[in-house]
PDB file of N, CA and C in Angstrom:
ATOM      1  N   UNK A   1       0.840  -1.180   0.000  1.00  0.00           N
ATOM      2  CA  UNK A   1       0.000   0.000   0.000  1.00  0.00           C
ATOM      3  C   UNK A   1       0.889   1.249   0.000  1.00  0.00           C
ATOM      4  N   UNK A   2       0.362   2.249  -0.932  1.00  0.00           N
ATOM      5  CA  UNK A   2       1.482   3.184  -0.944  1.00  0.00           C
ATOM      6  C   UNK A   2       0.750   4.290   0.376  1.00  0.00           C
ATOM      7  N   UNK A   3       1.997   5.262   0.945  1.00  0.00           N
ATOM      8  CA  UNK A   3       2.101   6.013   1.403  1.00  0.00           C
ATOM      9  C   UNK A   3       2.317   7.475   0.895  1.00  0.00           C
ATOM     10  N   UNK A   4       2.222   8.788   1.794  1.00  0.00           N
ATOM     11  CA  UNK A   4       2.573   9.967   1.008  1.00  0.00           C
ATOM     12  C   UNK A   4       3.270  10.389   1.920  1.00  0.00           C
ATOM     13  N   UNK A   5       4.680  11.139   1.385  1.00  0.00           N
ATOM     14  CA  UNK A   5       5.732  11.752   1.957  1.00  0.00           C
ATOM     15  C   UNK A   5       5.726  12.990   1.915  1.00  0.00           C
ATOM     16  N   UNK A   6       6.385  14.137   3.103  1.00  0.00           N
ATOM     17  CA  UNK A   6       6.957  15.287   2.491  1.00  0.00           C
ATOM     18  C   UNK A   6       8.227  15.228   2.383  1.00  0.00           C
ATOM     19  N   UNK A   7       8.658  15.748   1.129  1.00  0.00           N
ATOM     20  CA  UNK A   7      10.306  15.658   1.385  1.00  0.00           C
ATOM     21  C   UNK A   7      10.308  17.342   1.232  1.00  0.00           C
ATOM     22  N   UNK A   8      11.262  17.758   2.279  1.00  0.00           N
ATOM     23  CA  UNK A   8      11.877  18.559   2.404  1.00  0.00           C
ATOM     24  C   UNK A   8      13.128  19.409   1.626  1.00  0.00           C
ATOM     25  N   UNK A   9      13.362  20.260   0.750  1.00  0.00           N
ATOM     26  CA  UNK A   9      14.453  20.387   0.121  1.00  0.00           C
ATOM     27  C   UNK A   9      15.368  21.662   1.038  1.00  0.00           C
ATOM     28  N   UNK A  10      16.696  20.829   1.766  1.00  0.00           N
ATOM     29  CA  UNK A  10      17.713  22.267   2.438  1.00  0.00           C
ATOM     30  C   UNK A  10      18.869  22.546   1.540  1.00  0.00           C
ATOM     31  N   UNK A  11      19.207  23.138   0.944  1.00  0.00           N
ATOM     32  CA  UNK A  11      20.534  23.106   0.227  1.00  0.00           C
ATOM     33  C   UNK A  11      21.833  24.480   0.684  1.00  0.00           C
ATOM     34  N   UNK A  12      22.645  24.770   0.528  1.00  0.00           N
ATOM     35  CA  UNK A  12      23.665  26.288   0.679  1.00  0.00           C
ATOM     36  C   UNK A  12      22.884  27.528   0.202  1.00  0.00           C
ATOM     37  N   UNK A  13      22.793  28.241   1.384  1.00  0.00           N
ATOM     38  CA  UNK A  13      22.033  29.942   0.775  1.00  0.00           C
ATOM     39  C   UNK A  13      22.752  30.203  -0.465  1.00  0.00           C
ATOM     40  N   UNK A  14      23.852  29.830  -0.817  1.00  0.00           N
ATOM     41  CA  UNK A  14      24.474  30.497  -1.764  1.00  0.00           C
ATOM     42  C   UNK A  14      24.536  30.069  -2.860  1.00  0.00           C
ATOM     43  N   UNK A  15      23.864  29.043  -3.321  1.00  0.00           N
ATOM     44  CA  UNK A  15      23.348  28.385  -4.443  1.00  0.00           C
ATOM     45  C   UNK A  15      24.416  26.716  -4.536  1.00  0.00           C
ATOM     46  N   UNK A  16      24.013  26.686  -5.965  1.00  0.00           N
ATOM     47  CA  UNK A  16      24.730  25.229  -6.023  1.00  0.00           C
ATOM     48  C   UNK A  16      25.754  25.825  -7.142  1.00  0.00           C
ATOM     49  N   UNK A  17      26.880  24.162  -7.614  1.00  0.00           N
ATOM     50  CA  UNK A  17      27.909  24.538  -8.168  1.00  0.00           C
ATOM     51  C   UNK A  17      27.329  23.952  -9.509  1.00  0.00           C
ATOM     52  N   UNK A  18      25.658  23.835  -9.735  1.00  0.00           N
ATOM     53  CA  UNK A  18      25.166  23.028 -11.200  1.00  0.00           C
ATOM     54  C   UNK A  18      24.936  24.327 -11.742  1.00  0.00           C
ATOM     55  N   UNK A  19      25.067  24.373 -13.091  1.00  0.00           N
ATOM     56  CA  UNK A  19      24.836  25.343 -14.506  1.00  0.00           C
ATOM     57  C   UNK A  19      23.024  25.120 -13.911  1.00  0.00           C
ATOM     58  N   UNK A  20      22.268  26.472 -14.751  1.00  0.00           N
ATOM     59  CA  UNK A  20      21.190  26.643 -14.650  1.00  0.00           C
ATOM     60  C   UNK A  20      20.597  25.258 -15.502  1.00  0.00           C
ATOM     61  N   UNK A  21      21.209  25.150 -16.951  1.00  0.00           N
ATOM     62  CA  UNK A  21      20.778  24.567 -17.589  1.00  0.00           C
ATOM     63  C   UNK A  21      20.865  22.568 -17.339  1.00  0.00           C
ATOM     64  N   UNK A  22      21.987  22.381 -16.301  1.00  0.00           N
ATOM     65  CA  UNK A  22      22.329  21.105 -15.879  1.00  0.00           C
ATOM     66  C   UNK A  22      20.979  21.127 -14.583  1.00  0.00           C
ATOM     67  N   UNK A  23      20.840  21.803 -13.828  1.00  0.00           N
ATOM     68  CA  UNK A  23      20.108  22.282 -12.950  1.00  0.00           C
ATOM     69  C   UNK A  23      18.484  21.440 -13.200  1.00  0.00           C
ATOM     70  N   UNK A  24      18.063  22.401 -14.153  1.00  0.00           N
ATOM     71  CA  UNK A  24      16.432  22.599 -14.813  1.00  0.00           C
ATOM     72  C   UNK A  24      16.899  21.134 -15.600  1.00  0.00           C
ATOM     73  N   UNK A  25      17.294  20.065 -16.186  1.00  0.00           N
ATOM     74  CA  UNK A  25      17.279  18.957 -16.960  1.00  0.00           C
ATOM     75  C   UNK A  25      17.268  17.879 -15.841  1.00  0.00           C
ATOM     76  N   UNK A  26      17.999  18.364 -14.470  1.00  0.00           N
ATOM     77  CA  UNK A  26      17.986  17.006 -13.725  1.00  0.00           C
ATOM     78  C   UNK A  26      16.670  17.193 -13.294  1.00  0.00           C
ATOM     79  N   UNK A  27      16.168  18.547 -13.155  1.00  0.00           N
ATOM     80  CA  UNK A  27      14.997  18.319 -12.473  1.00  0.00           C
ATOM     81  C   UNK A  27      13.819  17.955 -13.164  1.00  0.00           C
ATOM     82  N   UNK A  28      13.862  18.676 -14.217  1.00  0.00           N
ATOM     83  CA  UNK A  28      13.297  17.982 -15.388  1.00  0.00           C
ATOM     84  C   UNK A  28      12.676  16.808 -15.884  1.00  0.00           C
ATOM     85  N   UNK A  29      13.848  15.385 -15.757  1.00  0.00           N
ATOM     86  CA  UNK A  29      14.219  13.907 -15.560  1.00  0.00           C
ATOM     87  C   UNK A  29      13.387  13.895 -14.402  1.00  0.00           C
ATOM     88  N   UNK A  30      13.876  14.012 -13.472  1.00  0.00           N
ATOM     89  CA  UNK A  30      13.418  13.420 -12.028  1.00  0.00           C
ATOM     90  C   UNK A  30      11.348  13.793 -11.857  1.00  0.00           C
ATOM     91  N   UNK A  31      10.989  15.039 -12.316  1.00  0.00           N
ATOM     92  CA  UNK A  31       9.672  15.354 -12.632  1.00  0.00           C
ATOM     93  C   UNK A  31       9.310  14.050 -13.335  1.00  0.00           C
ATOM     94  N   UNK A  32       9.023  14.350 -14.727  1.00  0.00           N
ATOM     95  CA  UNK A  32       9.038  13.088 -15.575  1.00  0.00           C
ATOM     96  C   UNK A  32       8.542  12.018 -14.927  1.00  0.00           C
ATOM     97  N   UNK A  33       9.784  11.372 -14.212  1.00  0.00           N
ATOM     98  CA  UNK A  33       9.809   9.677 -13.591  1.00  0.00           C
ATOM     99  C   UNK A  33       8.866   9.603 -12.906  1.00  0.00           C
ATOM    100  N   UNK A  34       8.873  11.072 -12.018  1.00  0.00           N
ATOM    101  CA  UNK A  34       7.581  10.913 -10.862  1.00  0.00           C
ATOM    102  C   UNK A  34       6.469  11.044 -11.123  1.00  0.00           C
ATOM    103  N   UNK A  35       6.187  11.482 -12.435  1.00  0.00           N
ATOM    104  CA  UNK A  35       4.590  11.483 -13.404  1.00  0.00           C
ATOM    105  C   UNK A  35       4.704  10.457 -13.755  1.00  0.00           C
ATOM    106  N   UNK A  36       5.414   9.946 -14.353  1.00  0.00           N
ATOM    107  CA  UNK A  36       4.974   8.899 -15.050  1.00  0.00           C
ATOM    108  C   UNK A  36       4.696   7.589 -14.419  1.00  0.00           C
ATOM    109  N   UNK A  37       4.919   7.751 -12.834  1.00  0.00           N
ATOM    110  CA  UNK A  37       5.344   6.360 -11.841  1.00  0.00           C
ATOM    111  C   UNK A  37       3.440   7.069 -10.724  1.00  0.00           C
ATOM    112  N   UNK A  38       3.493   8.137 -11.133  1.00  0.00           N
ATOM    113  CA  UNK A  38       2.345   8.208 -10.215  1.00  0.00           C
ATOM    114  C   UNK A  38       2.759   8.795  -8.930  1.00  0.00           C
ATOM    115  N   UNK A  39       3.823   9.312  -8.647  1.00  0.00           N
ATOM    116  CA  UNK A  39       4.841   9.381  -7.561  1.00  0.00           C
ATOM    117  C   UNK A  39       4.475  10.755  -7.353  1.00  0.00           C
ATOM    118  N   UNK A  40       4.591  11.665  -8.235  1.00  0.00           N
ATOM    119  CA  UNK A  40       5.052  13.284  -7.622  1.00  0.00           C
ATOM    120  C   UNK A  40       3.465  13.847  -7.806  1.00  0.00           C
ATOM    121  N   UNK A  41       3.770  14.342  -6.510  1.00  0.00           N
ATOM    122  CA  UNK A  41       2.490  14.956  -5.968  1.00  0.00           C
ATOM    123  C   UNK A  41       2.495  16.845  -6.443  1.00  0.00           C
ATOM    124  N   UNK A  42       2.229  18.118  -5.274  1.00  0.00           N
ATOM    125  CA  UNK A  42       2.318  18.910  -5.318  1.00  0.00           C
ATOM    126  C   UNK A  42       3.504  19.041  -5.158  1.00  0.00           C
ATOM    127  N   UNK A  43       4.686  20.200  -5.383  1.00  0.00           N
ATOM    128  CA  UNK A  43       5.646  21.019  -4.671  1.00  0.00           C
ATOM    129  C   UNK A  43       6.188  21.756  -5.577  1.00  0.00           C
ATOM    130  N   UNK A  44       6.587  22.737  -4.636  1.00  0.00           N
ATOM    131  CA  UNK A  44       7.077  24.148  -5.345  1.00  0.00           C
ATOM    132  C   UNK A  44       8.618  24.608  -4.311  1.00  0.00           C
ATOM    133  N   UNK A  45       9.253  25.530  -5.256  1.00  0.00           N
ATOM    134  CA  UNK A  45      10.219  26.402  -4.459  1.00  0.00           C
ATOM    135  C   UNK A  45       9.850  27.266  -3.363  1.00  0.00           C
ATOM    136  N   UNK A  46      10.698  27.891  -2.839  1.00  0.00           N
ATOM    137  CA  UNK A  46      10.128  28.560  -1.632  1.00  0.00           C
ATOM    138  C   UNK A  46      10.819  29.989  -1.751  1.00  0.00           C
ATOM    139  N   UNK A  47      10.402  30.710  -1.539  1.00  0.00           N
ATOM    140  CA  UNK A  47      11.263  32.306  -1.229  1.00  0.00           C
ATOM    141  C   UNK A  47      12.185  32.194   0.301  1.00  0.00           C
ATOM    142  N   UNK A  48      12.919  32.723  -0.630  1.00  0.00           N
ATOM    143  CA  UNK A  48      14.325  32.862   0.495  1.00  0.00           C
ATOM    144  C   UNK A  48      14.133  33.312   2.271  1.00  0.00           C
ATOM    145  N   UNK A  49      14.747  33.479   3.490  1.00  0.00           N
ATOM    146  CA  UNK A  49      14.444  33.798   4.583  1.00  0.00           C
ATOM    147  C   UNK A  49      14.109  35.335   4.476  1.00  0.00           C
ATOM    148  N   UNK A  50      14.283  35.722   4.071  1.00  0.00           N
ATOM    149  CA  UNK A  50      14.222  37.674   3.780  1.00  0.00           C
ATOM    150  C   UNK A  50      12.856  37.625   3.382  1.00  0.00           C
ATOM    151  N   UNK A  51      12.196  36.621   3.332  1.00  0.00           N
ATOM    152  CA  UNK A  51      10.572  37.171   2.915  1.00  0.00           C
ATOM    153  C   UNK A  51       9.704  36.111   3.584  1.00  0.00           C
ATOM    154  N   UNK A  52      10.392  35.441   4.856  1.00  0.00           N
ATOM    155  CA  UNK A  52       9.888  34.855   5.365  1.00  0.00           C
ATOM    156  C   UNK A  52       9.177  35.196   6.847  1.00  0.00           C
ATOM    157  N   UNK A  53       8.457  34.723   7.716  1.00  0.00           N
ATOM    158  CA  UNK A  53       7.673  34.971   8.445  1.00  0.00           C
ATOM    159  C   UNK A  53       7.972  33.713   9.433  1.00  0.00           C
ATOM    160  N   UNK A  54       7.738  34.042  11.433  1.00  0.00           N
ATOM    161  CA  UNK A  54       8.194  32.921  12.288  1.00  0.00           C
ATOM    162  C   UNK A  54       7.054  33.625  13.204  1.00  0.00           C
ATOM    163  N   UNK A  55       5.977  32.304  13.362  1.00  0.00           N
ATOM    164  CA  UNK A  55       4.926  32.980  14.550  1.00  0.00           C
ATOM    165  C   UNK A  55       4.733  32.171  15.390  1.00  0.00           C
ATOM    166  N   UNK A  56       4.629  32.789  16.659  1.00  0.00           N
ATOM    167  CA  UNK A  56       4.625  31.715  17.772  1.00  0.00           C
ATOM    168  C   UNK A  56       3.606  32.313  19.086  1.00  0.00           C
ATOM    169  N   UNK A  57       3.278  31.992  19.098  1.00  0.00           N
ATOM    170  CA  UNK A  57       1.798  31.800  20.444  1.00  0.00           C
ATOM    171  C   UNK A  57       1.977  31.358  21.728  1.00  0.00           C
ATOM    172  N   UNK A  58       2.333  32.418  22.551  1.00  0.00           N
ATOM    173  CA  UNK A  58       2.743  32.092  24.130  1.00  0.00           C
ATOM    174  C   UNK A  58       2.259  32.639  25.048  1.00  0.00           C
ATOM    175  N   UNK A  59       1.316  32.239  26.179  1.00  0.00           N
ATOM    176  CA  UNK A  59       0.263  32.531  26.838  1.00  0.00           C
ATOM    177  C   UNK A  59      -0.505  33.447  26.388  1.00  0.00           C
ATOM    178  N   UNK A  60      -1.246  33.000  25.370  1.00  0.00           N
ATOM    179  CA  UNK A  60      -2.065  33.807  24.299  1.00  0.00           C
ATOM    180  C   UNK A  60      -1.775  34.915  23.833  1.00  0.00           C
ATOM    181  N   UNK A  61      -0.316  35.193  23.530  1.00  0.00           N
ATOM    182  CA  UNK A  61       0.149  36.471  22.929  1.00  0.00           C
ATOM    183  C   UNK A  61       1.024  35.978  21.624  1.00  0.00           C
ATOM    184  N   UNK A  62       0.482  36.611  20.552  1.00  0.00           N
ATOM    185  CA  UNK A  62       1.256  36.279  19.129  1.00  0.00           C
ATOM    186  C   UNK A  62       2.480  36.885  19.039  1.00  0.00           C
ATOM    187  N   UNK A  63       3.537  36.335  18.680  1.00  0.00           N
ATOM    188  CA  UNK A  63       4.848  37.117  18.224  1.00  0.00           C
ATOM    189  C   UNK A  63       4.943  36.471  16.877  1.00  0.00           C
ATOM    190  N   UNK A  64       4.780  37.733  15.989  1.00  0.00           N
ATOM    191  CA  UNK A  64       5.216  37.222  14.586  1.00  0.00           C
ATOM    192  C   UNK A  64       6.826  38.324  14.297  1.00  0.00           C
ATOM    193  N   UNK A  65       7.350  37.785  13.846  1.00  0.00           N
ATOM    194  CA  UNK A  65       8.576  38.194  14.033  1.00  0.00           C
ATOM    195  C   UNK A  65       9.266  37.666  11.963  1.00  0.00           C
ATOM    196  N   UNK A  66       9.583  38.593  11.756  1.00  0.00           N
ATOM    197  CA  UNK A  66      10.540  38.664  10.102  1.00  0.00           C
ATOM    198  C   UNK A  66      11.518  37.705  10.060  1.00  0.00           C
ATOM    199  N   UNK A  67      11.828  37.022   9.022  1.00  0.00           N
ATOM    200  CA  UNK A  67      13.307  36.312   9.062  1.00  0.00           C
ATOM    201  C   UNK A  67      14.247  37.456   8.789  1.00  0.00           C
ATOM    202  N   UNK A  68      15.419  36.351   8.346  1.00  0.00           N
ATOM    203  CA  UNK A  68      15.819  35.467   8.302  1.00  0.00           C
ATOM    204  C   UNK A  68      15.896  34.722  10.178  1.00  0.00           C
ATOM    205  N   UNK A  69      16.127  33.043   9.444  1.00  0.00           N
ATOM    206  CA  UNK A  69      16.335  32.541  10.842  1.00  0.00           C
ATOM    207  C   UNK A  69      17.604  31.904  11.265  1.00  0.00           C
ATOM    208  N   UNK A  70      18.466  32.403  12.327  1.00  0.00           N
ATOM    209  CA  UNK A  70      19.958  32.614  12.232  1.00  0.00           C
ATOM    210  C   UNK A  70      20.155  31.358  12.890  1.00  0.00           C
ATOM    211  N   UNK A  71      18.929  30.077  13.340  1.00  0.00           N
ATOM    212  CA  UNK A  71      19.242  28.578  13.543  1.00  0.00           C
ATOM    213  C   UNK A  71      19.663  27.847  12.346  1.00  0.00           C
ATOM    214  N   UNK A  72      19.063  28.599  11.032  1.00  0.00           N
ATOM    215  CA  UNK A  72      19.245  27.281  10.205  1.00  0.00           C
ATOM    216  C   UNK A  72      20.407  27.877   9.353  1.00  0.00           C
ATOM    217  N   UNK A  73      21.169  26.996   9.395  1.00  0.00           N
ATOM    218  CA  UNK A  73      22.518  27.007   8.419  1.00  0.00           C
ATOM    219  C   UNK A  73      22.645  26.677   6.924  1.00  0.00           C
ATOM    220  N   UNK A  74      21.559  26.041   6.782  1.00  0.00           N
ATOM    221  CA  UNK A  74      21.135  25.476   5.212  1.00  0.00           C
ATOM    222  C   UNK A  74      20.072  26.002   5.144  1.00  0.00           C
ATOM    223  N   UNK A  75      19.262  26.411   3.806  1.00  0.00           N
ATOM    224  CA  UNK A  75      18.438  27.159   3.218  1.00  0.00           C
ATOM    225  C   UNK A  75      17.152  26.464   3.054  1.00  0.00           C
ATOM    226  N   UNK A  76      15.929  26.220   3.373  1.00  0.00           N
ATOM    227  CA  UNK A  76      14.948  25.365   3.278  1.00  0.00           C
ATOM    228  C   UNK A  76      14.683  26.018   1.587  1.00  0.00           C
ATOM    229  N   UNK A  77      14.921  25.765   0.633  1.00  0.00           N
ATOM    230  CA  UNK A  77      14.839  25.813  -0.440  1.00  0.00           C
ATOM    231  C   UNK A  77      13.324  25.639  -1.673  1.00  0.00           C
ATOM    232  N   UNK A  78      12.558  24.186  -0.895  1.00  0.00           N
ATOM    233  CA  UNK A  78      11.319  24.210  -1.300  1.00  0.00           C
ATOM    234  C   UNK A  78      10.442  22.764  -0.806  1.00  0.00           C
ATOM    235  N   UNK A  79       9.751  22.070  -1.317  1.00  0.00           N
ATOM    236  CA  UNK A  79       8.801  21.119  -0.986  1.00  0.00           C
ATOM    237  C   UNK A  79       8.882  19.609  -2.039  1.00  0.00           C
ATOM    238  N   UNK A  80       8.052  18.696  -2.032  1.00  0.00           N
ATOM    239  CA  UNK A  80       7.480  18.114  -2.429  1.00  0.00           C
ATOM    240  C   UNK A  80       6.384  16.908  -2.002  1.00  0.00           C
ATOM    241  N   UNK A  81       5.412  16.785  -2.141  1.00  0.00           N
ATOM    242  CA  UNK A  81       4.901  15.513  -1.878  1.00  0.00           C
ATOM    243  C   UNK A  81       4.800  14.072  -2.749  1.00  0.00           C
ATOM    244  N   UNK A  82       4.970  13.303  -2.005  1.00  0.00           N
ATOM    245  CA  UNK A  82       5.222  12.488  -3.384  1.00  0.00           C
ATOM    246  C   UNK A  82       4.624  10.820  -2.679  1.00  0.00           C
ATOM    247  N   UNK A  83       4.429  10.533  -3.369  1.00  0.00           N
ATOM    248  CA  UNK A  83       3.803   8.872  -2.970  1.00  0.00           C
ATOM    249  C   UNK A  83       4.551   7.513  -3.511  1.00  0.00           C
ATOM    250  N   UNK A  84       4.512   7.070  -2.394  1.00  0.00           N
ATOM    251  CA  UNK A  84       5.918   5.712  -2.826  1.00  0.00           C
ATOM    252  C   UNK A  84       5.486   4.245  -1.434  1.00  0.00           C
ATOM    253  N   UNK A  85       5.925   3.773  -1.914  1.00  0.00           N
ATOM    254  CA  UNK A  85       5.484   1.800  -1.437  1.00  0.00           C
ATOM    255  C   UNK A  85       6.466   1.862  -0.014  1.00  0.00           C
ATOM    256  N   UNK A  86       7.179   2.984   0.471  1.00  0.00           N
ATOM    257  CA  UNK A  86       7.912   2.944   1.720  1.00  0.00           C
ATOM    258  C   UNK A  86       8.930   3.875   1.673  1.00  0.00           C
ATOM    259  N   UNK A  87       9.288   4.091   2.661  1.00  0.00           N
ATOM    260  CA  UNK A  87      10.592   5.424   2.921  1.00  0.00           C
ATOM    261  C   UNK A  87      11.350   5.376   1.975  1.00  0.00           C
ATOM    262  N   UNK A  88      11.893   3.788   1.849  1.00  0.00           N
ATOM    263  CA  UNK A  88      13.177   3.873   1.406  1.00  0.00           C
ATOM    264  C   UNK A  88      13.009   3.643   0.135  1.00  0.00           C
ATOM    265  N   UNK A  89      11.594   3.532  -0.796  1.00  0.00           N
ATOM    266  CA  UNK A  89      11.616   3.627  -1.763  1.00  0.00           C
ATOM    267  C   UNK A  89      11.555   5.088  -2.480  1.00  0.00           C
ATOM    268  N   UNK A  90      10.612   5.960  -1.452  1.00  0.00           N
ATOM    269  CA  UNK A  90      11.164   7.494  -1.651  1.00  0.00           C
ATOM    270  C   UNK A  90      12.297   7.952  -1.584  1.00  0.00           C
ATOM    271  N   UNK A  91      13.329   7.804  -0.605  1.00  0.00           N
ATOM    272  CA  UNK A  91      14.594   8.143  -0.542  1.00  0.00           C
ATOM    273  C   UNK A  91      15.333   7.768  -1.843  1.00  0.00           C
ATOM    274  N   UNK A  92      15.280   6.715  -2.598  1.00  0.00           N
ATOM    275  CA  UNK A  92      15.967   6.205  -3.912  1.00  0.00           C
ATOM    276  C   UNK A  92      15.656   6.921  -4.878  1.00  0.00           C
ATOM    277  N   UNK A  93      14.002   6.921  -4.684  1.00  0.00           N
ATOM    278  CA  UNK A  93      14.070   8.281  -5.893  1.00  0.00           C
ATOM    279  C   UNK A  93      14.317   9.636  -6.014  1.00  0.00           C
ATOM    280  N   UNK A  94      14.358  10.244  -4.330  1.00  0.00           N
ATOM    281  CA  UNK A  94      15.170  11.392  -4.311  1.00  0.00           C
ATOM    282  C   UNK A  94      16.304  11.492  -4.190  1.00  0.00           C
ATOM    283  N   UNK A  95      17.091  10.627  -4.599  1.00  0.00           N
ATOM    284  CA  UNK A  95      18.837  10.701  -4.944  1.00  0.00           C
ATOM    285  C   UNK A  95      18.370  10.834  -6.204  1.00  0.00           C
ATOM    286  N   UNK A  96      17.533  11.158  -6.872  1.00  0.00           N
ATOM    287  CA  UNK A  96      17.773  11.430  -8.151  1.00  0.00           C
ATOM    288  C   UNK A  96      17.595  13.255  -8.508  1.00  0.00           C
ATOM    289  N   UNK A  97      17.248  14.028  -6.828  1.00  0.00           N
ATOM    290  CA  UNK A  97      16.486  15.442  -7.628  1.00  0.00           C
ATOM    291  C   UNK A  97      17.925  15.937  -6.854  1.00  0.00           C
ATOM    292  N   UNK A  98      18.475  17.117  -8.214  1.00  0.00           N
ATOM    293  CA  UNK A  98      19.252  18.399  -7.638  1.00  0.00           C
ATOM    294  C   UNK A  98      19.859  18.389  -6.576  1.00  0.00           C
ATOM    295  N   UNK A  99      18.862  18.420  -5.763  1.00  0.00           N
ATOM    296  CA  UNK A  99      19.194  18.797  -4.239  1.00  0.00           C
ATOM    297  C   UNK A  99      19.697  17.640  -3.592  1.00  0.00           C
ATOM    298  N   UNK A 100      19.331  16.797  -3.513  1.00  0.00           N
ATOM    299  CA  UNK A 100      20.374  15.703  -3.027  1.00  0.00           C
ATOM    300  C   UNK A 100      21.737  15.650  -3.147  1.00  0.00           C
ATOM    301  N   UNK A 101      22.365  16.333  -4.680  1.00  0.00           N
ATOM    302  CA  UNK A 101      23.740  15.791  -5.219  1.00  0.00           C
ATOM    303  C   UNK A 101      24.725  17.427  -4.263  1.00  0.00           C
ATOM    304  N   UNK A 102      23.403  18.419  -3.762  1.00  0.00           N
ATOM    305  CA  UNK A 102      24.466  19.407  -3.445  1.00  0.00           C
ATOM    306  C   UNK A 102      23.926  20.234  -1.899  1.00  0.00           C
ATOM    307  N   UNK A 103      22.730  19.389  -1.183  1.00  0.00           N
ATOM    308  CA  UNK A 103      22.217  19.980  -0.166  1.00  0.00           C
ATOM    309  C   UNK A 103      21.934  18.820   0.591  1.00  0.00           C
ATOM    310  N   UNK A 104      20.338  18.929   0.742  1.00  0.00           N
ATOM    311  CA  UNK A 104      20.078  17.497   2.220  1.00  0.00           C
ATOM    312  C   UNK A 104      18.714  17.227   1.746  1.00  0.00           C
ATOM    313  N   UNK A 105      18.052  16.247   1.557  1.00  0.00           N
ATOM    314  CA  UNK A 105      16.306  15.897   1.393  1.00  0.00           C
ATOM    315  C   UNK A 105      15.786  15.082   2.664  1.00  0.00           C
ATOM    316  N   UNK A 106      15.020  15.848   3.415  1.00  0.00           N
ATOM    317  CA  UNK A 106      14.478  15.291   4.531  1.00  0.00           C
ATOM    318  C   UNK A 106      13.385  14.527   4.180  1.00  0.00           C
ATOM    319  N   UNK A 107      12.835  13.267   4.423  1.00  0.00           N
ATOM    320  CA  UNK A 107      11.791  12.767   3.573  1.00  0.00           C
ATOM    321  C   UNK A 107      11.108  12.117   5.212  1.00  0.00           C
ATOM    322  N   UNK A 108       9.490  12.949   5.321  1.00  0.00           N
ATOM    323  CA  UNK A 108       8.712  12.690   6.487  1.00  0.00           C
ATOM    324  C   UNK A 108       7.549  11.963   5.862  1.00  0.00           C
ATOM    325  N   UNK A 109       7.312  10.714   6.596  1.00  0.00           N
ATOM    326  CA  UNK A 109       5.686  10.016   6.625  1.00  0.00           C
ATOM    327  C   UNK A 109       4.938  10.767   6.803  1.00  0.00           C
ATOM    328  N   UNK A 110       3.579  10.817   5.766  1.00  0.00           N
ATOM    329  CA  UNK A 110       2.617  11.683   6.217  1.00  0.00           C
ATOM    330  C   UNK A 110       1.838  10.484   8.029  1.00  0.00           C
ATOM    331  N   UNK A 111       1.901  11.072   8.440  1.00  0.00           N
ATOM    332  CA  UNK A 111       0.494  10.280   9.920  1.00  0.00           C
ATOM    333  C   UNK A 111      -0.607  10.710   9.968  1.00  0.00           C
ATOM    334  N   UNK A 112      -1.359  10.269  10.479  1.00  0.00           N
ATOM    335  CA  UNK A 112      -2.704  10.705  11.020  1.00  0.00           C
ATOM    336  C   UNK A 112      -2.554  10.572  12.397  1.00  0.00           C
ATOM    337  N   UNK A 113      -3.709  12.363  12.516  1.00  0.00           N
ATOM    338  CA  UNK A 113      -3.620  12.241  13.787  1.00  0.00           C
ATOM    339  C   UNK A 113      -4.438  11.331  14.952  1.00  0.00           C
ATOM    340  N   UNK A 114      -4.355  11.505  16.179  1.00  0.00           N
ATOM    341  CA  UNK A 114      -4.872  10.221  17.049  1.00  0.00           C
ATOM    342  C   UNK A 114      -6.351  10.837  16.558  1.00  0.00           C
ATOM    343  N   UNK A 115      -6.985  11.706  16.505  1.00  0.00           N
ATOM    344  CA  UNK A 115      -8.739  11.664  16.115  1.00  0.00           C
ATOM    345  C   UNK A 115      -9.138  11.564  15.273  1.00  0.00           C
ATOM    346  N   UNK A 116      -8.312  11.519  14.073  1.00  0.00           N
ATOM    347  CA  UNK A 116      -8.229  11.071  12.775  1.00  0.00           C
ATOM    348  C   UNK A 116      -8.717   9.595  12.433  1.00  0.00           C
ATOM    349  N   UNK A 117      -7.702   8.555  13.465  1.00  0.00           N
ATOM    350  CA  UNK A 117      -8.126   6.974  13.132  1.00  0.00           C
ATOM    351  C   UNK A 117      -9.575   7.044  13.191  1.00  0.00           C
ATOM    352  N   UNK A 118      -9.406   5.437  12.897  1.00  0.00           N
ATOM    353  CA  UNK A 118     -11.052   5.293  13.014  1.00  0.00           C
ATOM    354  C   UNK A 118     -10.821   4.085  14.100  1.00  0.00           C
TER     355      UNK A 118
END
């Protein structure tokens, strides 16, 4: 039974060492496989920390507060969801996107929550 993942894309604020055009073809390929396998779900890029937003709720008082965020050392870069027969069959196919060959792909089980079951 398949499952749905988020994978996470972190890579260097400062870009990668791939040509635009080596870049857009791997990703390209790797799109593709995941259409054509039934695999790739939604995901998109993300805007950089400079246009990002951190809100947090503490004894009912909001602090929304501007990035950048000076914890993360790698760049959360963008998303994907994608559907695959187990972790480690997602993980195989994300050694195939970009970001793997020059950053980090975090790949999370979607769960349900406990009121969710049935």
């Amino acid at each position: 039974m398949s499952s749905k993942y988020l994978v996470i894309h972190m890579s260097d604020p400062t870009g990668t060492d791939l040509t635009q055009s080596e870049d857009q073809a791997m990703l390209e390929r790797w799109a593709a496989e995941g259409e054509a396998a039934g695999r790739l779900g939604e995901g998109a890029p993300v805007a950089g920390p400079e246009q990002a937003k951190s809100v947090v709720v503490r004894d009912g008082r909001a602090l929304i507060t501007d990035g950048p965020f000076p914890e993360f050392k790698e760049w959360f870069a963008g998303y994907d969801l994608i559907t695959a027969d187990s972790i480690d069959e997602a993980a195989e196919y994300m050694t195939k996107h970009p970001v793997a060959t020059l950053g980090r792909i975090y790949i999370l089980p979607q769960v349900r929550l406990p009121w969710d079951e049935e």
